[in-house]
Protein backbone atom coordinates (compact mmCIF):
# COMPACT_ATOMS: atom_id res chain seq x y z
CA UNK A 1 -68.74 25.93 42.30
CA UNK A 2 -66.46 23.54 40.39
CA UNK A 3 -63.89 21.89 43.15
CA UNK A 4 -61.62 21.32 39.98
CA UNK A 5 -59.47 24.85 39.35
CA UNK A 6 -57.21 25.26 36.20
CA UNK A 7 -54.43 26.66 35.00
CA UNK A 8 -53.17 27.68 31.22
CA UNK A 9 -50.26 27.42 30.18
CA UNK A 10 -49.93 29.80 27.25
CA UNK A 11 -47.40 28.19 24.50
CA UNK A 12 -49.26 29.08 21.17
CA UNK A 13 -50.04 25.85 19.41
CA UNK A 14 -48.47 23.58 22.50
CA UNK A 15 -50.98 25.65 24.83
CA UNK A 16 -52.15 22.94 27.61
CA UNK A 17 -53.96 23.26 30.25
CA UNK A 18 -53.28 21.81 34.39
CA UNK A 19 -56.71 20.54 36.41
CA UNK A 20 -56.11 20.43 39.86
CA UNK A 21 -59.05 19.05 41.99
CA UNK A 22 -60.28 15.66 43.35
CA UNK A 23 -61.56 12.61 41.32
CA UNK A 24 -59.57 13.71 38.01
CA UNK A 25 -58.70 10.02 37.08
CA UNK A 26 -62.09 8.73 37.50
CA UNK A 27 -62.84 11.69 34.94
CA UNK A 28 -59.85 11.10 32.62
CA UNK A 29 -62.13 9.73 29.78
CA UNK A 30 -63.54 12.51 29.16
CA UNK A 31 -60.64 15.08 29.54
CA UNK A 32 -58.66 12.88 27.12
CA UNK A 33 -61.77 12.38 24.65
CA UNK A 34 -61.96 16.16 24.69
CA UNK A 35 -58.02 16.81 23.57
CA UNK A 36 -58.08 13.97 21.50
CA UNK A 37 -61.08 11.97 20.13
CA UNK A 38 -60.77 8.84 19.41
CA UNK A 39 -57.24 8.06 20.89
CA UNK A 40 -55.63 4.51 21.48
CA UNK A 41 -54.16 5.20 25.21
CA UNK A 42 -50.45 3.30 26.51
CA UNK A 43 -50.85 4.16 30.50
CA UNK A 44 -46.84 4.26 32.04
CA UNK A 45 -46.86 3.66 35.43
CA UNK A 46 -44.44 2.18 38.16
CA UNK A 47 -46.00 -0.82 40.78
CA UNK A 48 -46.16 1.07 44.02
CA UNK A 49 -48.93 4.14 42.01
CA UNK A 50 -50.14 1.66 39.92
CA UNK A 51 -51.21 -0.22 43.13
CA UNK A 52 -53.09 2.25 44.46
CA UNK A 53 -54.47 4.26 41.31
CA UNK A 54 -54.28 2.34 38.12
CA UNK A 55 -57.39 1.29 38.77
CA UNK A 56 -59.50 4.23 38.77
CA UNK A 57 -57.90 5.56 35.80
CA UNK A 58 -58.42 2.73 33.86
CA UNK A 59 -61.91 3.24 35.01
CA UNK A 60 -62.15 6.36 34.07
CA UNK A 61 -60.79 5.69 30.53
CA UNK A 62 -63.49 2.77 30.16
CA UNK A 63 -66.53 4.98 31.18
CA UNK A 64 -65.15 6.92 28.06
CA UNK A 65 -64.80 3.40 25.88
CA UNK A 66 -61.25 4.57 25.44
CA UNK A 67 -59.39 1.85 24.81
CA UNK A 68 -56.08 1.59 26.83
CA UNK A 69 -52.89 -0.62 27.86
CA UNK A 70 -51.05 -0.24 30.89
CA UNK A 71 -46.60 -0.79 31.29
CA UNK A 72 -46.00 -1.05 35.09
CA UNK A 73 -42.27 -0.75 35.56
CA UNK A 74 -40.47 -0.67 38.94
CA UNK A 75 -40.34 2.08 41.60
CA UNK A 76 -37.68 4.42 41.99
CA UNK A 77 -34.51 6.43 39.65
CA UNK A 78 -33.59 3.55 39.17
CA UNK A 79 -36.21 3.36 36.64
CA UNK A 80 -35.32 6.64 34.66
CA UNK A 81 -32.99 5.08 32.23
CA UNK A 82 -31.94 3.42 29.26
CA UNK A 83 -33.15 0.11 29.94
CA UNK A 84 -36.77 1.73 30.87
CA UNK A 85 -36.62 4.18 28.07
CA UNK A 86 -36.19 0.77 26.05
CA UNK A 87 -38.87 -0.99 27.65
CA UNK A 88 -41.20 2.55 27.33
CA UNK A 89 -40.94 2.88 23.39
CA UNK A 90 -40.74 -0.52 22.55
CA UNK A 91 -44.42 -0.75 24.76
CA UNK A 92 -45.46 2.03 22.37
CA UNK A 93 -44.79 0.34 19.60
CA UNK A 94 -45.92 -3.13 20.31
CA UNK A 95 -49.30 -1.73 21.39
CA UNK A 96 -49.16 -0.22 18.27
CA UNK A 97 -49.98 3.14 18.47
CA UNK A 98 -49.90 5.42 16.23
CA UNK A 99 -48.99 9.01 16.48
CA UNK A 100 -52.44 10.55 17.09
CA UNK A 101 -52.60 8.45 20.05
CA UNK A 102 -51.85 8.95 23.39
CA UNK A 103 -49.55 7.87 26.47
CA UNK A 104 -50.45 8.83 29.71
CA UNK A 105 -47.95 9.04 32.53
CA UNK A 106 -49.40 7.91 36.05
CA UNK A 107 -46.94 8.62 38.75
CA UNK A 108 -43.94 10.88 39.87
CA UNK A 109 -41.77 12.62 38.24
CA UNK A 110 -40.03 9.73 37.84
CA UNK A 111 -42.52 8.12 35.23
CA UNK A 112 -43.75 11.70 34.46
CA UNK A 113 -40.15 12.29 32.74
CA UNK A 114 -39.51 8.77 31.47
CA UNK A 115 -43.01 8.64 29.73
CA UNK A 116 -42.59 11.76 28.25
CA UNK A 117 -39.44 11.49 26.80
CA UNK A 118 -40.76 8.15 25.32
CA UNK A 119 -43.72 10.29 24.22
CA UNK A 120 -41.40 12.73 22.38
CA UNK A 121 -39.23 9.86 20.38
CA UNK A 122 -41.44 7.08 19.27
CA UNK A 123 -42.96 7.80 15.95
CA UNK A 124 -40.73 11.27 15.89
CA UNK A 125 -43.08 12.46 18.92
CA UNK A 126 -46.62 11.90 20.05
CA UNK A 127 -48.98 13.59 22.39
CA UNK A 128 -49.08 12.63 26.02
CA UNK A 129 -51.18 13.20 29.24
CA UNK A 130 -49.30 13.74 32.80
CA UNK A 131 -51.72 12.51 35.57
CA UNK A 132 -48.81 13.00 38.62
CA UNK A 133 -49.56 11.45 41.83
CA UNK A 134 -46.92 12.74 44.06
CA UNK A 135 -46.80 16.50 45.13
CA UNK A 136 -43.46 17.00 43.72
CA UNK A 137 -44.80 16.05 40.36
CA UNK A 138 -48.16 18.05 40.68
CA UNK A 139 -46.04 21.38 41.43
CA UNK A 140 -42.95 20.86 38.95
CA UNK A 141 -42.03 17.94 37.03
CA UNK A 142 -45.41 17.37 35.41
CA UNK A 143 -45.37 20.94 34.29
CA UNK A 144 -43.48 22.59 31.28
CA UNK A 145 -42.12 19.90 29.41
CA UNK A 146 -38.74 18.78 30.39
CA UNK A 147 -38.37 15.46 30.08
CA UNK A 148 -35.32 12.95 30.07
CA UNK A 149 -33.53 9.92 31.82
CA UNK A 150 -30.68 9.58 33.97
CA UNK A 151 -26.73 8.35 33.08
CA UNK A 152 -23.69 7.27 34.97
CA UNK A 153 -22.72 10.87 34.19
CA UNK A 154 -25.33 12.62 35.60
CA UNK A 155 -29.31 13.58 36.14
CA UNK A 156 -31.86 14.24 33.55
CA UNK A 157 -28.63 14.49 30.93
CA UNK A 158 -30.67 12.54 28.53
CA UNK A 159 -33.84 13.90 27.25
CA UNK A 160 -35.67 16.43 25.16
CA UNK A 161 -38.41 19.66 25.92
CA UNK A 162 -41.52 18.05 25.15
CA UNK A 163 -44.73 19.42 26.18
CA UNK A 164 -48.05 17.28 27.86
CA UNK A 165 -51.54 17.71 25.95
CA UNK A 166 -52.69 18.20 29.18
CA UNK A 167 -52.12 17.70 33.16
CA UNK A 168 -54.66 16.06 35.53
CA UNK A 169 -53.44 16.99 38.91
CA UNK A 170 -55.57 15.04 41.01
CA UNK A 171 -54.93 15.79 44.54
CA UNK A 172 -56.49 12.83 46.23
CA UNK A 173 -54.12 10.57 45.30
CA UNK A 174 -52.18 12.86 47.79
CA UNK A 175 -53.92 10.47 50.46
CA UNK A 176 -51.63 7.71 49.51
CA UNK A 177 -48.65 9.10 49.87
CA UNK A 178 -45.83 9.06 52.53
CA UNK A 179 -45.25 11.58 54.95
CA UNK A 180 -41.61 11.87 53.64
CA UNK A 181 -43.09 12.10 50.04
CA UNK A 182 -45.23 15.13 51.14
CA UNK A 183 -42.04 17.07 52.54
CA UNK A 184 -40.21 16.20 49.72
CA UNK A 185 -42.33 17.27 47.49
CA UNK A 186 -42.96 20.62 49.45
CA UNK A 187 -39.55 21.55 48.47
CA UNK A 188 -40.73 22.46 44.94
CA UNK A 189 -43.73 24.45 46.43
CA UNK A 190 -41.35 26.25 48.91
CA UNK A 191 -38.69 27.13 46.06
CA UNK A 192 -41.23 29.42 43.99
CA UNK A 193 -41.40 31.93 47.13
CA UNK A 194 -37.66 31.77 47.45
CA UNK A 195 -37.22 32.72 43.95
CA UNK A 196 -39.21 35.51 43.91
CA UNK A 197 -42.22 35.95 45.51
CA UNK A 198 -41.36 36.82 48.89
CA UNK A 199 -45.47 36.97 49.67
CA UNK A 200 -45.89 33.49 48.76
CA UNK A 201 -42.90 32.41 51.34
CA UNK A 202 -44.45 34.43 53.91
CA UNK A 203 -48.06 32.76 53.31
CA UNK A 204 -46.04 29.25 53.72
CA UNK A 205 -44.45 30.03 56.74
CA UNK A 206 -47.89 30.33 57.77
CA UNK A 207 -49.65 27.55 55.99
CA UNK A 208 -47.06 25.05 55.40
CA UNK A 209 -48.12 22.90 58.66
CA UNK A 210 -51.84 22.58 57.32
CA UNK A 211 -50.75 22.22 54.02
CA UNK A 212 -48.29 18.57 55.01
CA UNK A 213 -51.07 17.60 57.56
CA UNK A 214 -53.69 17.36 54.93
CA UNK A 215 -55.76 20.66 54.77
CA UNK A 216 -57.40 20.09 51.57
CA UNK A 217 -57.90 24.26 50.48
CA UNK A 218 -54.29 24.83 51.49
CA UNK A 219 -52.85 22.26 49.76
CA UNK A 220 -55.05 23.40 46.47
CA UNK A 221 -54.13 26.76 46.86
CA UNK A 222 -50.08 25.99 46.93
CA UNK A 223 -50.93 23.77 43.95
CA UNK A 224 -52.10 26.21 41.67
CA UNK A 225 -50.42 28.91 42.88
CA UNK A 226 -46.68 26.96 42.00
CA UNK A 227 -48.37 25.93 39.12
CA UNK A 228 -48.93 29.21 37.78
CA UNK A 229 -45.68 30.57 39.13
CA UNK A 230 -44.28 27.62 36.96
CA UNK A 231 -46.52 28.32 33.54
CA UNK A 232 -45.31 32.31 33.63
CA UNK A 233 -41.55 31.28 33.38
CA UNK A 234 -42.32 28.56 31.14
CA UNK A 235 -44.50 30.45 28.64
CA UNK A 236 -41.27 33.01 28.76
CA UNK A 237 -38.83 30.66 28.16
CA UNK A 238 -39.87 27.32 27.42
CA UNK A 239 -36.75 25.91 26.94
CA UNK A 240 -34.39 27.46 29.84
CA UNK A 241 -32.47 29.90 27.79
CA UNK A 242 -32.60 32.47 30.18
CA UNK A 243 -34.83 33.33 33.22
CA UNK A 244 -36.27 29.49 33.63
CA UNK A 245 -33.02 28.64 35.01
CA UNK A 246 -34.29 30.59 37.94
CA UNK A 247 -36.31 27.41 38.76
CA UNK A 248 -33.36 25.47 39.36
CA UNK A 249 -32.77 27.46 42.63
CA UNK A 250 -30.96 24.71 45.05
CA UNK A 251 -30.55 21.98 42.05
CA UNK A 252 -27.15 22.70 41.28
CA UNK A 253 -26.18 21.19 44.60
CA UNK A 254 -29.01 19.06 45.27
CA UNK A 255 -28.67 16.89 42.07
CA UNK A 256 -24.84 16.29 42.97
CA UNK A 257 -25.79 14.96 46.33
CA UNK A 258 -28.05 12.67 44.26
CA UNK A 259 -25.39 11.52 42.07
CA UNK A 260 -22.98 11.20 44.97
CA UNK A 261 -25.15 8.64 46.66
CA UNK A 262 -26.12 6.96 43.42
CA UNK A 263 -30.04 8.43 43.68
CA UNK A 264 -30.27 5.86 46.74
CA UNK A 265 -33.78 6.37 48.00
CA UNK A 266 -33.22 4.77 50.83
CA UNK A 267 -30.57 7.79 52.03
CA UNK A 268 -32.25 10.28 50.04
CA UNK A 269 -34.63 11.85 47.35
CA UNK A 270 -35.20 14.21 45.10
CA UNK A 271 -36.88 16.91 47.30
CA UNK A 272 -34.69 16.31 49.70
CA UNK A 273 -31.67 16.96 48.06
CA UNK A 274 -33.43 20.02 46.31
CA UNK A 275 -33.82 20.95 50.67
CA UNK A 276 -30.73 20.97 51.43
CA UNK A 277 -29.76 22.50 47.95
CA UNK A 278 -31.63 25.33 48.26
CA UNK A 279 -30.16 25.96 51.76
CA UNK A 280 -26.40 25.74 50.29
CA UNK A 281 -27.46 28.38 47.59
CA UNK A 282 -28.59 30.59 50.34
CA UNK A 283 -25.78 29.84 52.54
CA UNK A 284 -23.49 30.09 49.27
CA UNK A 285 -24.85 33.44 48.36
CA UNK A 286 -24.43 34.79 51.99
CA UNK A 287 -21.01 33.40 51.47
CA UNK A 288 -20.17 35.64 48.31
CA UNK A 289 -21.67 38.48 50.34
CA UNK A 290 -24.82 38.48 48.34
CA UNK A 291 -27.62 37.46 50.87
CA UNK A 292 -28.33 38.63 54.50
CA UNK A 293 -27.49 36.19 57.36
CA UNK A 294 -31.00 36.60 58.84
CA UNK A 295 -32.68 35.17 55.51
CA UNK A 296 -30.38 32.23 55.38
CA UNK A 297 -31.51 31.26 58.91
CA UNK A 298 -34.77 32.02 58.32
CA UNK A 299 -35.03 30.12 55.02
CA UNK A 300 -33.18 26.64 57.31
CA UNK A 301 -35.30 27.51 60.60
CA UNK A 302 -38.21 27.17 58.19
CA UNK A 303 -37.24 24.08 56.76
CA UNK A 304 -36.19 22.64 59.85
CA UNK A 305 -39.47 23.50 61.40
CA UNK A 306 -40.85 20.72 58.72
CA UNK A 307 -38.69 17.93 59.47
CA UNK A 308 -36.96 18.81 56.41
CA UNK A 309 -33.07 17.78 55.50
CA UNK A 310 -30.85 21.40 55.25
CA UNK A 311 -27.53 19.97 55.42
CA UNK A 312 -25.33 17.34 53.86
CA UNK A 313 -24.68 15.86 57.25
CA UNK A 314 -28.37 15.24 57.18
CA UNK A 315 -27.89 12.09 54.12
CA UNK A 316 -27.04 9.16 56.04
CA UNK A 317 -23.39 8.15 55.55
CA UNK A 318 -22.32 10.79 53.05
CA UNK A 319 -18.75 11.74 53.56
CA UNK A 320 -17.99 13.33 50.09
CA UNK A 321 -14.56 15.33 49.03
CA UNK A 322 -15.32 18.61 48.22
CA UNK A 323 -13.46 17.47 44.49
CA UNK A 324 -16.16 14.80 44.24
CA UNK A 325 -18.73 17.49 44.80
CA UNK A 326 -17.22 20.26 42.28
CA UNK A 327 -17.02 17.33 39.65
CA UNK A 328 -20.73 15.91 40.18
CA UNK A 329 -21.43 19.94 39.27
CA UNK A 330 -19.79 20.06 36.72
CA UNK A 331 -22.06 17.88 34.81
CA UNK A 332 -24.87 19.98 35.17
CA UNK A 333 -26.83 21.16 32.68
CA UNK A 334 -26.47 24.98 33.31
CA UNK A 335 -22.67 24.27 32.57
CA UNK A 336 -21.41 26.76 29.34
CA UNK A 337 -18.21 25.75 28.18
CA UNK A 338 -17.04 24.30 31.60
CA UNK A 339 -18.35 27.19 33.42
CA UNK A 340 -20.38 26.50 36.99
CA UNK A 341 -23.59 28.73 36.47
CA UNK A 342 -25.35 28.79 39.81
CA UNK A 343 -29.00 30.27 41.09
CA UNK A 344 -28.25 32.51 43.51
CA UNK A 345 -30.07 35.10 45.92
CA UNK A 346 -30.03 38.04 46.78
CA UNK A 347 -32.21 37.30 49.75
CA UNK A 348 -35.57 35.45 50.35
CA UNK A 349 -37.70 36.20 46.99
CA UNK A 350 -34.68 37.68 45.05
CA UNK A 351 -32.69 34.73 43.17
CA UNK A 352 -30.66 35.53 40.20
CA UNK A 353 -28.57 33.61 37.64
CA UNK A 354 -24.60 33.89 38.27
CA UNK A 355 -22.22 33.01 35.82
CA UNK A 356 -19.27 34.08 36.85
CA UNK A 357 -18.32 32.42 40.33
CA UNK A 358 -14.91 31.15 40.23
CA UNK A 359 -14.14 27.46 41.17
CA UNK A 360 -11.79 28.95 43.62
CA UNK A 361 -14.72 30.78 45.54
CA UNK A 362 -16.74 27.51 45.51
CA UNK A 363 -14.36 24.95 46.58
CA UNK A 364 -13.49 27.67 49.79
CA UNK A 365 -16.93 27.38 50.41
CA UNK A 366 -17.45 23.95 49.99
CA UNK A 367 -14.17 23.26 52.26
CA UNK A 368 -16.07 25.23 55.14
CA UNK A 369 -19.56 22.87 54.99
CA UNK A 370 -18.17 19.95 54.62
CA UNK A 371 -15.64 21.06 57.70
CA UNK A 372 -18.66 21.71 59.66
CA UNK A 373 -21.22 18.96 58.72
């Protein structure tokens, strides 16, 4: 039996497919020759992945005599921007590819989102292959097409829905990665059962130990199972008119922490603000008198139990106003004509999309946390 499982992701024509397994970038030749024969390759990649795994995908385009490039641009947000979606196109073009070619984004979602928004503008939109190497990319990011850069104004404000030709998922580039990168990037697995599957969250709570030490099935399992939590929203509405906004369960909050701290690494990332979000949605919703007290504390006693961030005290330093934290909102992309929208619950498995919470309700709320941080 095949160690490599997949999942489809049913879009009509833009129908991809996500390998999860072992060894997928020594195999990429061949997974690229299939989708597209004969393909010129541009490999996007920061230095820290391509360090460690450049390398063996590079090898595994050669065994394929796919010809390829590589652009290795620095670690970090910092990265996901205008100067790097300048130096991302303009590598495109000077490696001069045309648009049945390929780029392949090897890293986080970092790279995953910069590469494919280069993908989707030079030469009016090519095809391109996400190969994440972080979990938070191999459960979300590198799946369904959103793609974009960051601004002074705000996250992922920049951008365009752009769908990969494929995903390779290759889970032992796991190996390499941080222990904080692992529990950051188990926020994104964790959110699916909060959203609603209420099983799933109940399996984790079981498995979510194994699944950060390094258990190899568990970690495949929670994979595919986000992935294809992911790829049913997606292939329902691909581009977040309605129910995919679900998937943004914690974001609200967690991406104006970000922007707060100026998506400092060093005092916090993306899964951990996406933590502590999702616990200030719950805590929020309880708030409102939407969600039970017990799943709140359950939701933050799991978390906890991980080593995982769950409230803004947590961010080293971070003393915001609660106006500086209603006006980093306000700039997110669920906003309709200056109207907060938040994901909200209705206890563990049942979120649902609110549009009309009052600014009054939040900044009480808001007042109280920061109060008690």
């Amino acid at each position: 039996m095949s160690e490599t499982r997949t999942v489809h992701v049913p879009l009509g024509e833009r129908a991809y497919d996500i390998l999860i397994g072992p060894r997928l970038l020594e195999e990429a030749g061949k997974h690229v020759a299939a989708i597209a024969p004969s393909a010129r390759v541009l490999i996007i990649s920061d230095e820290r992945v391509a360090a460690a795994h450049l390398a063996r995908l590079e090898a595994g385009l050669t065994a394929s005599a796919i010809d390829h490039t590589a652009l290795v641009l620095p670690p970090g947000e910092g990265t996901k921007s205008w100067d790097g979606i300048r130096q991302a196109t303009e590598a495109i073009l000077e490696a001069k590819l045309e648009r049945g070619d390929l780029v392949i984004a090897l890293g986080g979602g970092v790279i995953g989102d910069l590469a494919g928004f280069a993908a989707a503008i030079a030469r009016r939109g090519m095809a391109f292959v996400q190969a994440p190497t972080s979990l938070l990319a191999q459960v979300d990011s590198s799946v369904g097409g959103k793609t974009g850069i960051n601004t002074h104004h705000g996250k992922n404000l920049v951008g365009a829905f752009h769908q990969p030709a494929l995903v390779l998922a290759d889970t032992s580039t796991l190996h390499t990665l941080p222990d904080r990168e692992l529990r950051a990037g188990y926020a994104e697995i964790v959110k699916y059962g909060l959203i609603d599957d209420a099983p799933f969250f109940e399996w984790l709570e079981v498995n979510a130990a194994a699944l950060i030490a390094g258990d190899e099935a568990i970690r495949a399992q929670a994979i595919a199972h986000s992935c294809e939590a992911k790829a049913r929203v997606v292939a329902a509405d691909e581009r977040e008119g309605g129910r995919r906004a679900l998937l943004n369960l914690g974001h609200t909050f967690g991406h104006a922490i970000e922007a707060l701290n100026g998506y400092d690494p060093d005092k916090l990332v993306h899964g951990e603000g996406v933590s502590i979000g999702m616990v200030l949605a719950h805590r929020f919703s309880h708030h409102l008198g939407h969600c039970p007290g017990q799943d709140v504390e359950r939701v933050v006693r799991h978390l906890d139990g991980l080593g995982m961030p769950t409230h803004i005290g947590a961010v080293p330093g971070f003393t915001p106003t609660v106006e500086a934290l209603i006006e980093a909102m306000k700039q997110d992309k669920k906003v309709s004509r200056g109207t907060l929208t938040f994901i909200l619950t209705q206890g563990i498995g049942r979120s649902f999309i609110a549009k009309d919470v009052s600014e009054a309700a939040l900044h009480d709320f808001l007042s109280q946390t920061l109060a008690s941080a």
